[in-house]
N, C-alpha and C. Protein backbone atom coordinates (compact mmCIF):
# COMPACT_ATOMS: atom_id res chain seq x y z
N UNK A 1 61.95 62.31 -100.49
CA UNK A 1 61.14 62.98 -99.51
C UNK A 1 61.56 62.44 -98.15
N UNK A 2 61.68 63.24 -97.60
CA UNK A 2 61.75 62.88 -96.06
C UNK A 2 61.26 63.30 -94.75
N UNK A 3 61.21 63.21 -93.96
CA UNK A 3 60.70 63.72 -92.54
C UNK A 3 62.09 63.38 -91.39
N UNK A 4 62.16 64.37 -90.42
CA UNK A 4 63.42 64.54 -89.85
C UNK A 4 63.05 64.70 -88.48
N UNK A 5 63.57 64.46 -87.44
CA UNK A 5 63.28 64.86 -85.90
C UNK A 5 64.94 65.29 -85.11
N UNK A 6 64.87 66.14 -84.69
CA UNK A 6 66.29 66.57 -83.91
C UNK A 6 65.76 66.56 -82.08
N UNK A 7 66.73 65.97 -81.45
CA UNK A 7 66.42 65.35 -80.06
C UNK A 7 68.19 66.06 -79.16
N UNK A 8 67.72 65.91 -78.13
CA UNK A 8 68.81 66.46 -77.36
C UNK A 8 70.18 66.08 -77.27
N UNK A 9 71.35 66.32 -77.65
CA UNK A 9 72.84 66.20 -77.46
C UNK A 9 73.31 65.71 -79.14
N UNK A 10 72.79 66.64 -80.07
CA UNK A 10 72.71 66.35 -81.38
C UNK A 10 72.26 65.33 -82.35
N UNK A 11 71.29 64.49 -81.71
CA UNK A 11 71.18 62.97 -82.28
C UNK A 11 69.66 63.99 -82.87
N UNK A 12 69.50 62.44 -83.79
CA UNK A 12 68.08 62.80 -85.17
C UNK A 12 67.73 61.79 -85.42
N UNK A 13 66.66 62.10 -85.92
CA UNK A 13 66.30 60.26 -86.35
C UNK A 13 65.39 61.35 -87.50
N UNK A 14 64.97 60.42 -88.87
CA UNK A 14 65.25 60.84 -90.48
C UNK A 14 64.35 59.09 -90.84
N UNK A 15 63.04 59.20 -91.55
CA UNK A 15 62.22 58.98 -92.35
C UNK A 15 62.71 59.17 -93.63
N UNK A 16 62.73 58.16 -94.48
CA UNK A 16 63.02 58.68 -96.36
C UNK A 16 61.99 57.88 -96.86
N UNK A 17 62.18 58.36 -97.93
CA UNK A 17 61.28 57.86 -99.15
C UNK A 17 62.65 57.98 -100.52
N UNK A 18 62.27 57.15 -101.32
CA UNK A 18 62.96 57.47 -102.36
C UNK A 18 62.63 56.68 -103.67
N UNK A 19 62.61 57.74 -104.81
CA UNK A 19 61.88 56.90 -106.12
C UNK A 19 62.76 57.07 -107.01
N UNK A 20 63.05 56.23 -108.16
CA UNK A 20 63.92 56.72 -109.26
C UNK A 20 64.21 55.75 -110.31
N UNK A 21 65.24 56.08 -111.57
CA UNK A 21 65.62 55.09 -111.84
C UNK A 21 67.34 55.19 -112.17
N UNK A 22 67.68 54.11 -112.27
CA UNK A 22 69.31 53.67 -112.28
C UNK A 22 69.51 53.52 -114.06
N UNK A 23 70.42 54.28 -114.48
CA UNK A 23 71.50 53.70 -115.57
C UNK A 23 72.78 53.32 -116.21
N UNK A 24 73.23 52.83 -116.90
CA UNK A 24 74.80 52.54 -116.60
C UNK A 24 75.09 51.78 -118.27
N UNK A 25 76.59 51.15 -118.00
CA UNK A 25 76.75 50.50 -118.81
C UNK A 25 78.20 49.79 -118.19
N UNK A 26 78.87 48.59 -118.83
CA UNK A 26 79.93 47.85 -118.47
C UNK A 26 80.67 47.57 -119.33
N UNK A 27 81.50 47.75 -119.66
CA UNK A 27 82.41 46.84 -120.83
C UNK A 27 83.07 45.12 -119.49
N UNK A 28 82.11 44.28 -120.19
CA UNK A 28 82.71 43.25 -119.45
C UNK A 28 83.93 41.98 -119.84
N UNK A 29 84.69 42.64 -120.52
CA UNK A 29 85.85 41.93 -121.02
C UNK A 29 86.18 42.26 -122.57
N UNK A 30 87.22 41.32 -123.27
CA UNK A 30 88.05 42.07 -124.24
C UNK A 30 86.97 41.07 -125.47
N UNK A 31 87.05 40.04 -124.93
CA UNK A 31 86.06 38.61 -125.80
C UNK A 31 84.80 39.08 -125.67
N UNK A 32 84.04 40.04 -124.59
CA UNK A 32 82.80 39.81 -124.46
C UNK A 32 82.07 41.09 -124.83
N UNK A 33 80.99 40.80 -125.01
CA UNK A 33 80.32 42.37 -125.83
C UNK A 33 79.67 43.35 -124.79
N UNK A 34 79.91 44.77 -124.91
CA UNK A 34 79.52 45.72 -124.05
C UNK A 34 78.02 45.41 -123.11
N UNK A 35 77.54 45.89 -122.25
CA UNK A 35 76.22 45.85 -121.54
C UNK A 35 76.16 47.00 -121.18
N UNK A 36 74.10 47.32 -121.06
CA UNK A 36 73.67 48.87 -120.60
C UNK A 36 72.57 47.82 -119.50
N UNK A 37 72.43 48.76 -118.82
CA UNK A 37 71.15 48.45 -117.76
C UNK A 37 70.31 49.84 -117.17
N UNK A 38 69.34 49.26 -116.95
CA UNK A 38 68.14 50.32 -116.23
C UNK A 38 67.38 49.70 -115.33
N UNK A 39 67.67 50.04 -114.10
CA UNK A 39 66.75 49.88 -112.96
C UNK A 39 65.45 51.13 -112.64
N UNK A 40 64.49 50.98 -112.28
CA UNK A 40 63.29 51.43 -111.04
C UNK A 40 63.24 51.20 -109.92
N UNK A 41 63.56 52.05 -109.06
CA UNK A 41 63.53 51.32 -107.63
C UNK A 41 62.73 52.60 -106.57
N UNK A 42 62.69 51.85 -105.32
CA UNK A 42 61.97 52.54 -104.58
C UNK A 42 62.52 52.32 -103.28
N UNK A 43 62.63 53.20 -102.04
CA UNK A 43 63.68 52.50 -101.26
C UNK A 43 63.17 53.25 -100.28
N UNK A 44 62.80 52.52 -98.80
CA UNK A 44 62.46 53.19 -97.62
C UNK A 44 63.70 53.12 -96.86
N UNK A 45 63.76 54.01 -95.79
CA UNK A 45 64.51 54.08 -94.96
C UNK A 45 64.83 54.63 -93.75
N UNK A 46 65.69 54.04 -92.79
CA UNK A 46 65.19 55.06 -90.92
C UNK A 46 66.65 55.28 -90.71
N UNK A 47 67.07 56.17 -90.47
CA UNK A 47 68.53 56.91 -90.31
C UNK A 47 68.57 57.52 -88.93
N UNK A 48 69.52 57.13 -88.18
CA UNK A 48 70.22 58.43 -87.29
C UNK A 48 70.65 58.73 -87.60
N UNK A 49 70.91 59.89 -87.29
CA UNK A 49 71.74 61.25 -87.31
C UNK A 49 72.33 61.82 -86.00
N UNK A 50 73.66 62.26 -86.57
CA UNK A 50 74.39 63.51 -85.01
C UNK A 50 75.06 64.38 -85.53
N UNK A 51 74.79 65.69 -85.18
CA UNK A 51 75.20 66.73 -85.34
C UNK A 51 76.50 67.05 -84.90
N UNK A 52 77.34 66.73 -85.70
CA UNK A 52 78.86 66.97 -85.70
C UNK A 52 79.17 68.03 -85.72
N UNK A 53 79.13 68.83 -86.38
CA UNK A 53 79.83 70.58 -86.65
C UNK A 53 79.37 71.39 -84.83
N UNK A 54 78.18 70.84 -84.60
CA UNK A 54 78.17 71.66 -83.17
C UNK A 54 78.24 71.03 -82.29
N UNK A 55 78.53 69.90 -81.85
CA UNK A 55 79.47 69.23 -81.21
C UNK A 55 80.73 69.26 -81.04
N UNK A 56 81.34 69.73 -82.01
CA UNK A 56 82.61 70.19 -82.10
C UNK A 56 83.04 71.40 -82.19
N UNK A 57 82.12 72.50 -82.16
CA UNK A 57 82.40 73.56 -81.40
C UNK A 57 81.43 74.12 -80.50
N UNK A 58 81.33 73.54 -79.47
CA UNK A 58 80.72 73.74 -77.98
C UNK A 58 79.38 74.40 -78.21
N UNK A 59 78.46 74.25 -79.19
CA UNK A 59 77.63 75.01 -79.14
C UNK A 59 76.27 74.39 -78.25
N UNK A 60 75.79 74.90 -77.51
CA UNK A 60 74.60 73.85 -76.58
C UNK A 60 73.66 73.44 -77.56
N UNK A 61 72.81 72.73 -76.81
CA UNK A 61 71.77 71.95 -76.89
C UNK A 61 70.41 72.50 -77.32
N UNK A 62 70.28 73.76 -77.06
CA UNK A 62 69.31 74.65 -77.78
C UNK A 62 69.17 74.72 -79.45
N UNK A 63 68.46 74.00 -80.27
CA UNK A 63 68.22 74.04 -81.53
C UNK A 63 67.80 75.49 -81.66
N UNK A 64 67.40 76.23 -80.97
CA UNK A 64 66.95 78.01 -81.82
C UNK A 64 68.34 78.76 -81.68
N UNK A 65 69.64 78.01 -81.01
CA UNK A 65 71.10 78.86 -81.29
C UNK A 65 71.39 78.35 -82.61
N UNK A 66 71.12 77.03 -83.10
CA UNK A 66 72.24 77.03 -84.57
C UNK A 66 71.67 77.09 -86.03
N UNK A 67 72.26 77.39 -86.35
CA UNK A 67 71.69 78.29 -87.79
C UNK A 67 72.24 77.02 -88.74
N UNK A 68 73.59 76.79 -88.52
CA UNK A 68 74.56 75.66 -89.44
C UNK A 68 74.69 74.38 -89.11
N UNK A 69 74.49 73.45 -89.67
CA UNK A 69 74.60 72.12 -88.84
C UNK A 69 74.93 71.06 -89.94
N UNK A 70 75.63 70.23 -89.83
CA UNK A 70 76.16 69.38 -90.10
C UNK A 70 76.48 67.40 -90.19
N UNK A 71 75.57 67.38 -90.49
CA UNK A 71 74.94 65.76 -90.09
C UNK A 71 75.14 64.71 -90.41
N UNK A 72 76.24 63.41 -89.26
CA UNK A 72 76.00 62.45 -90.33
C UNK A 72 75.02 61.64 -90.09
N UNK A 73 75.11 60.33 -90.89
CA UNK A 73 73.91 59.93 -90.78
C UNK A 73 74.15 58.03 -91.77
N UNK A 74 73.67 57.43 -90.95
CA UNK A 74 73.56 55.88 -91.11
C UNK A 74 72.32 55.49 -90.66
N UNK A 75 71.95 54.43 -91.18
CA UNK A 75 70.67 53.85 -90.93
C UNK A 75 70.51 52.32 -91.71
N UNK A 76 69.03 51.69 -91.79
CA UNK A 76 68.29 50.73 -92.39
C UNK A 76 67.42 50.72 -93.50
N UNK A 77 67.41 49.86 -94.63
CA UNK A 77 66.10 50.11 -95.21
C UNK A 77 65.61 49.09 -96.17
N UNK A 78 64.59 49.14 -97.13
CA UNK A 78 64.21 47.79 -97.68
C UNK A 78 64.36 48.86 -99.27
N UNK A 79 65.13 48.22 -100.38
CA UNK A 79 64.90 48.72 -101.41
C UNK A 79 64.26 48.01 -102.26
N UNK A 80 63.26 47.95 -103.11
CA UNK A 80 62.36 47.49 -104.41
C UNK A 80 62.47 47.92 -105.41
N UNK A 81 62.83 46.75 -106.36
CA UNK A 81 63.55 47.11 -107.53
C UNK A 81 63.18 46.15 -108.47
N UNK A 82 63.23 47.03 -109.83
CA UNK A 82 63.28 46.01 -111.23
C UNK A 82 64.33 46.39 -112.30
N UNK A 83 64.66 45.68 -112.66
CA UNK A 83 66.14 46.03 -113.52
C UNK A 83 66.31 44.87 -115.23
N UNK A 84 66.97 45.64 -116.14
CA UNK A 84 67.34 45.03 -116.86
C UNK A 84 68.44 45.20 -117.76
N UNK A 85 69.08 44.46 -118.30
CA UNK A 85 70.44 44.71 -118.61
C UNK A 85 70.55 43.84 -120.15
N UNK A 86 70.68 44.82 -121.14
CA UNK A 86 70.72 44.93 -122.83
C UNK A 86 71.49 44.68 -123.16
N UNK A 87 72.33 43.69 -124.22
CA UNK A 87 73.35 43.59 -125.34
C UNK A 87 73.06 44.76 -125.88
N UNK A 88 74.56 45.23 -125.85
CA UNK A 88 75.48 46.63 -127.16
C UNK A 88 76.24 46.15 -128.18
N UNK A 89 75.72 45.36 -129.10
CA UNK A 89 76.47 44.70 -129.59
C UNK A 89 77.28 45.67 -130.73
N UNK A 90 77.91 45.76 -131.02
CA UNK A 90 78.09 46.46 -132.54
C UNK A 90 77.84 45.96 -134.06
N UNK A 91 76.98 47.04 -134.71
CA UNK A 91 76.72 46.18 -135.73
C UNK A 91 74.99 45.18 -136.11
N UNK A 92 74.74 45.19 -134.87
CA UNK A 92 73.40 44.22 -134.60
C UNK A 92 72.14 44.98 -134.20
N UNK A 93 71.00 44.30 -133.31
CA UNK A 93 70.11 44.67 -133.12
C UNK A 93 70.37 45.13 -131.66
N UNK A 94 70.26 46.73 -131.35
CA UNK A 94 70.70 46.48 -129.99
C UNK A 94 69.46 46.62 -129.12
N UNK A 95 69.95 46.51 -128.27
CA UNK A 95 68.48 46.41 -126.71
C UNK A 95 67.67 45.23 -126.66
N UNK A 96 68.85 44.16 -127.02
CA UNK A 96 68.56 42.56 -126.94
C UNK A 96 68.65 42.26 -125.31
N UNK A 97 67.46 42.16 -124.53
CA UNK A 97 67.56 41.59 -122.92
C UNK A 97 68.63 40.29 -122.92
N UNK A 98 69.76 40.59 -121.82
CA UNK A 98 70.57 39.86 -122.01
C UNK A 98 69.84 39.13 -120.39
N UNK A 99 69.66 39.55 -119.13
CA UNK A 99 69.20 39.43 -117.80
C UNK A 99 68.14 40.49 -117.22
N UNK A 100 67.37 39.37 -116.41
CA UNK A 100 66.08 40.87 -115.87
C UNK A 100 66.14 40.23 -114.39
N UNK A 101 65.41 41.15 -113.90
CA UNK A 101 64.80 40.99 -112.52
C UNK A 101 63.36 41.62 -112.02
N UNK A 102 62.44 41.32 -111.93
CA UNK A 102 61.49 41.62 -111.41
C UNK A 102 60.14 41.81 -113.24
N UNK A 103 60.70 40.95 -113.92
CA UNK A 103 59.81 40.93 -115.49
C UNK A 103 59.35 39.54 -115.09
N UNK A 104 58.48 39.26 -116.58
CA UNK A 104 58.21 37.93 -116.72
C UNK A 104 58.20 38.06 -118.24
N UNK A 105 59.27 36.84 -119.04
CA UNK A 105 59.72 36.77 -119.95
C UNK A 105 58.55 36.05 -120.62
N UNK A 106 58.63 36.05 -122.23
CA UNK A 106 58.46 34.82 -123.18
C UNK A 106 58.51 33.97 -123.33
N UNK A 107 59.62 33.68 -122.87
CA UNK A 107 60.66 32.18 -123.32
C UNK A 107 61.28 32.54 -121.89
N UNK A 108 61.52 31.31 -120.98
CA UNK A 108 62.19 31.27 -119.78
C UNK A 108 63.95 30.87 -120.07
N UNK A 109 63.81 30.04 -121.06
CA UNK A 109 64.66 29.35 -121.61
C UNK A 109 65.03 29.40 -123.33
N UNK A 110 65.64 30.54 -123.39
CA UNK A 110 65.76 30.73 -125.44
C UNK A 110 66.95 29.79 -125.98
N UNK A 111 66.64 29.80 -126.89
CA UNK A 111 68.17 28.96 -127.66
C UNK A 111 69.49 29.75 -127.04
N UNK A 112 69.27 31.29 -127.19
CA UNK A 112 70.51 32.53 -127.13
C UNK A 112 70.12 32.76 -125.81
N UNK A 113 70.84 33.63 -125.34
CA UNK A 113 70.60 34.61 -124.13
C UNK A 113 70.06 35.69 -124.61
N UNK A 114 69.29 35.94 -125.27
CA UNK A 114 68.26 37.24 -125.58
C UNK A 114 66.52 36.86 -125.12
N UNK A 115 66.47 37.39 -124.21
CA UNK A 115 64.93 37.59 -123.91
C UNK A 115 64.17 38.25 -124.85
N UNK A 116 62.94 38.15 -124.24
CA UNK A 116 61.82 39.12 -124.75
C UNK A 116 61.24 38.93 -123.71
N UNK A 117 60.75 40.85 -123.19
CA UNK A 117 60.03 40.57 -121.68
C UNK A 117 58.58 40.44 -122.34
N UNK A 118 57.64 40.12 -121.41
CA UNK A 118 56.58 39.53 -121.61
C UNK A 118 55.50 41.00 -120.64
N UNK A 119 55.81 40.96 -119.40
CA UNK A 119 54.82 42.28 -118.19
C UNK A 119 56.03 42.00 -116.84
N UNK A 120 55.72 43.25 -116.41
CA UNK A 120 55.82 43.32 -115.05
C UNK A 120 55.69 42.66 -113.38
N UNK A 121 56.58 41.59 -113.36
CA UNK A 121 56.34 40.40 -112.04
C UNK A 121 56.50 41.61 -110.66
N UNK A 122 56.42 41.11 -109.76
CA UNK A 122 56.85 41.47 -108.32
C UNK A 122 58.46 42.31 -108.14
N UNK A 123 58.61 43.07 -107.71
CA UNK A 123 60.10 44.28 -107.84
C UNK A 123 60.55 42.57 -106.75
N UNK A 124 62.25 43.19 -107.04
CA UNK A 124 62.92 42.19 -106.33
C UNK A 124 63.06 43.48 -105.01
N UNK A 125 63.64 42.39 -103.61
CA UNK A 125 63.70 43.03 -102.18
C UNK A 125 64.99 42.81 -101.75
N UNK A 126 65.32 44.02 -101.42
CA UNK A 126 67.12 43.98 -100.89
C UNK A 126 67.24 44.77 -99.84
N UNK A 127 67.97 44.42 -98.66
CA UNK A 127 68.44 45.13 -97.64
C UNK A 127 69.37 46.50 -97.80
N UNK A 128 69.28 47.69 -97.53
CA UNK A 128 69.78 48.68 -97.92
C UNK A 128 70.47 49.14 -96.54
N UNK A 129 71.81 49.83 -96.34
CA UNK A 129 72.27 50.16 -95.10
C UNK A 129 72.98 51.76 -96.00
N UNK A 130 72.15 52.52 -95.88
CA UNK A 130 72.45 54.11 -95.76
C UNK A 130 73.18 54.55 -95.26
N UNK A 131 74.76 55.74 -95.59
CA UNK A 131 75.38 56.24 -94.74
C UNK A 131 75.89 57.61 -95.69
N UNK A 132 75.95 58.66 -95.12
CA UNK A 132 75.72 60.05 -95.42
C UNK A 132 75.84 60.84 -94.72
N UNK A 133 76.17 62.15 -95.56
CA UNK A 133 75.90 63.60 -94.34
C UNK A 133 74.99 64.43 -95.05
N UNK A 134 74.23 65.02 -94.28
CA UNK A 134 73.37 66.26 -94.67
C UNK A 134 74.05 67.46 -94.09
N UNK A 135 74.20 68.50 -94.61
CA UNK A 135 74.34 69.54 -94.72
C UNK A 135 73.65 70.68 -94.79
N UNK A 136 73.52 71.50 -93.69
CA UNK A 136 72.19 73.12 -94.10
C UNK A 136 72.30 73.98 -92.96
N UNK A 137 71.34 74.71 -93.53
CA UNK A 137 71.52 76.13 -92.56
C UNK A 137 69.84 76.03 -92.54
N UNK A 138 69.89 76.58 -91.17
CA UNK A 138 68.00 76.73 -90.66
C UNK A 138 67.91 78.29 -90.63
N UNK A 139 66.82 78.55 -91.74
CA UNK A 139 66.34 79.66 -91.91
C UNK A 139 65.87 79.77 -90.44
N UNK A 140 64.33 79.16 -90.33
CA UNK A 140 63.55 79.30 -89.13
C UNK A 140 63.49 77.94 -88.25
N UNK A 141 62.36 78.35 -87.43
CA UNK A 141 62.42 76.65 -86.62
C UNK A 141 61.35 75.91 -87.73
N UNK A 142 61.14 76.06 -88.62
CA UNK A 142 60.56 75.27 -89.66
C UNK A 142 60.80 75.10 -90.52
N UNK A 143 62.08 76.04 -90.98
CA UNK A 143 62.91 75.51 -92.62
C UNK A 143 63.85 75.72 -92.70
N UNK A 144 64.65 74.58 -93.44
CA UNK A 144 66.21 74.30 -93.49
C UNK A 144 66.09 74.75 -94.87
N UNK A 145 67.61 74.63 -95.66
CA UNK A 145 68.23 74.60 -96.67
C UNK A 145 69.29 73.70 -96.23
N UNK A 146 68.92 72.12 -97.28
CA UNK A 146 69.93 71.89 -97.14
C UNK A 146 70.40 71.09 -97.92
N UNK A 147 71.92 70.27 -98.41
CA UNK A 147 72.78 69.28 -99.49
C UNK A 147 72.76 67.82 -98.34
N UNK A 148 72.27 67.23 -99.27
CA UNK A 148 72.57 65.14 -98.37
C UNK A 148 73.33 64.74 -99.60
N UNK A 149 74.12 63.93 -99.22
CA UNK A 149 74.95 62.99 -100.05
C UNK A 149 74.80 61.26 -99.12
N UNK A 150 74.22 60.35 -100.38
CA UNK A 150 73.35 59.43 -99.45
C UNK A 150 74.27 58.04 -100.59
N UNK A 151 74.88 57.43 -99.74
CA UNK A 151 75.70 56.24 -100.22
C UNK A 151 74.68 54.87 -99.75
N UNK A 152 73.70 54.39 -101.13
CA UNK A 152 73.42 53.35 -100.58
C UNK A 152 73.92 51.78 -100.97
N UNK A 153 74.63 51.06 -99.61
CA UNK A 153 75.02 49.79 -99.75
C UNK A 153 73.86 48.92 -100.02
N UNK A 154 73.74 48.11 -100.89
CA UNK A 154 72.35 46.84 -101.18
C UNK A 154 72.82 45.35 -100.96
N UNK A 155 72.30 44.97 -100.36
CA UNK A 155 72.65 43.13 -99.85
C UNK A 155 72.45 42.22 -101.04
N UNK A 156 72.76 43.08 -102.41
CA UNK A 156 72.45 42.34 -103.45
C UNK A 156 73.49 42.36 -104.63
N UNK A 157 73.38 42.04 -105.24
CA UNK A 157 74.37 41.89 -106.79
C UNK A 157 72.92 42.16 -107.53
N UNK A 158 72.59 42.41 -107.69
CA UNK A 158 71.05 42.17 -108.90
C UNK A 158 70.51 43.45 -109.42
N UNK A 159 71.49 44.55 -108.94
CA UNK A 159 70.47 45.74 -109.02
C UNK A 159 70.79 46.54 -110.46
N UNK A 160 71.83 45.95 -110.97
CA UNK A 160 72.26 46.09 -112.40
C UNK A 160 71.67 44.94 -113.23
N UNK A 161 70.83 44.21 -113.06
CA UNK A 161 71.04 42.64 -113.58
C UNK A 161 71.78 41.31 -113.65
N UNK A 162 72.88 41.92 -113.32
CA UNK A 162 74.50 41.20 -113.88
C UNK A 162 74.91 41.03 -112.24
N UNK A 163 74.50 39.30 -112.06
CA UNK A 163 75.14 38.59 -110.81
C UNK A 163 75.70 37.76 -111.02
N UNK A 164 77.00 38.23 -110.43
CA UNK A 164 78.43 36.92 -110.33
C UNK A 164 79.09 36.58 -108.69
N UNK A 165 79.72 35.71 -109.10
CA UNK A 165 79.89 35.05 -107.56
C UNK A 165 81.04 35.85 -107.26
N UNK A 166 81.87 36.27 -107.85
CA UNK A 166 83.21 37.28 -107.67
C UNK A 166 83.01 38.22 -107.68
N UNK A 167 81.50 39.11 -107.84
CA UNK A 167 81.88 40.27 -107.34
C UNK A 167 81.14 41.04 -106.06
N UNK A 168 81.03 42.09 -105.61
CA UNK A 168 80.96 42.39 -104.76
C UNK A 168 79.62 43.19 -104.85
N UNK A 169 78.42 43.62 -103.55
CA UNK A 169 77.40 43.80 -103.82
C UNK A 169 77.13 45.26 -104.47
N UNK A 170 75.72 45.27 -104.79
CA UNK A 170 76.03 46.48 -106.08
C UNK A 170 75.61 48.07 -104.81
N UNK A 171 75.63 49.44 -105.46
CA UNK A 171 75.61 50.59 -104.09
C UNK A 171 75.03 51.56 -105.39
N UNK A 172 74.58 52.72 -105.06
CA UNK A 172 74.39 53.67 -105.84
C UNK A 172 74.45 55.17 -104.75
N UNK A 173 74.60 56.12 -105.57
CA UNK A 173 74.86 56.94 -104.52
C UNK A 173 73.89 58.49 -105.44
N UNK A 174 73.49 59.44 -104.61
CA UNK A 174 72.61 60.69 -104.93
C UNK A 174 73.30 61.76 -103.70
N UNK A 175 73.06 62.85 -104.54
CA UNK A 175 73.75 63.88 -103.94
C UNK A 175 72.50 65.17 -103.77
């Protein structure tokens, strides 16, 4: 969900909301056994925007001339999240918690690396930096049609479960 404002010489400024959840899986080496994960997250965010497509062809400053518009768009935001990430083992019991974030376990400390979650702790908090274009055509001065493609960078490794010092922070992207 969002809310949008368009201001003079193509600039915008863009309110989000965003709810969902994340899934995946990794093969993390030849020795080591497959992983799945599932995140919930929730993610605010404040974006500018500039209208590129009519900027680049001379069209003025009057929003009731353009019908087509073209937007990119970067911004800030705080994402909240809980995640957990399952042994695939073959052969075994699968949807053994291998790592969590934002649970509260059984055992803090098991013999194995298999959890058992216990309830729901506090979502973990990560810095989010948004960058995207929206895309649409304005029916009226009150409704668009339109496609966003929204790349979000997270100041975290955690949003899969699976944090290592070699790799690089985790992103998800919606179209």
């Amino acid at each position: 969900i969002y809310a949008e404002r368009k201001f003079d010489f193509g600039l915008g400024a863009k309110l989000e909301f965003e709810q969902g959840t994340l899934g995946g899986g990794r093969l993390t080496g030849k020795e080591s056994l497959p992983l799945d994960f599932e995140s919930e997250y929730i993610t605010i965010n404040a974006k500018a925007s500039f209208d590129i497509l009519n900027k680049l062809f001379g069209k003025g400053d009057d929003l009731s001339d353009h019908k087509f518009y073209f937007n990119a768009e970067i911004g800030i935001g705080l994402t909240f999240f809980r995640s957990i990430s399952t042994w695939r083992p073959e052969g075994t019991e699968q949807g053994q918690v291998r790592s969590y974030v934002g649970y509260t376990v059984v055992d803090e400390n098991p013999p194995t690396q298999r959890y058992q979650l216990e309830d729901k702790d506090s979502p973990a908090v990560a810095l989010n930096i948004p960058v995207g274009f929206t895309a649409g055509y304005r029916v009226n001065y009150k409704t668009d049609i339109t496609l966003s493609y929204t790349l979000n960078n997270l100041a975290t490794d955690r949003l899969d479960a699976w944090d290592r010092d070699f790799s690089t922070n985790d992103k998800y992207s919606y179209f």
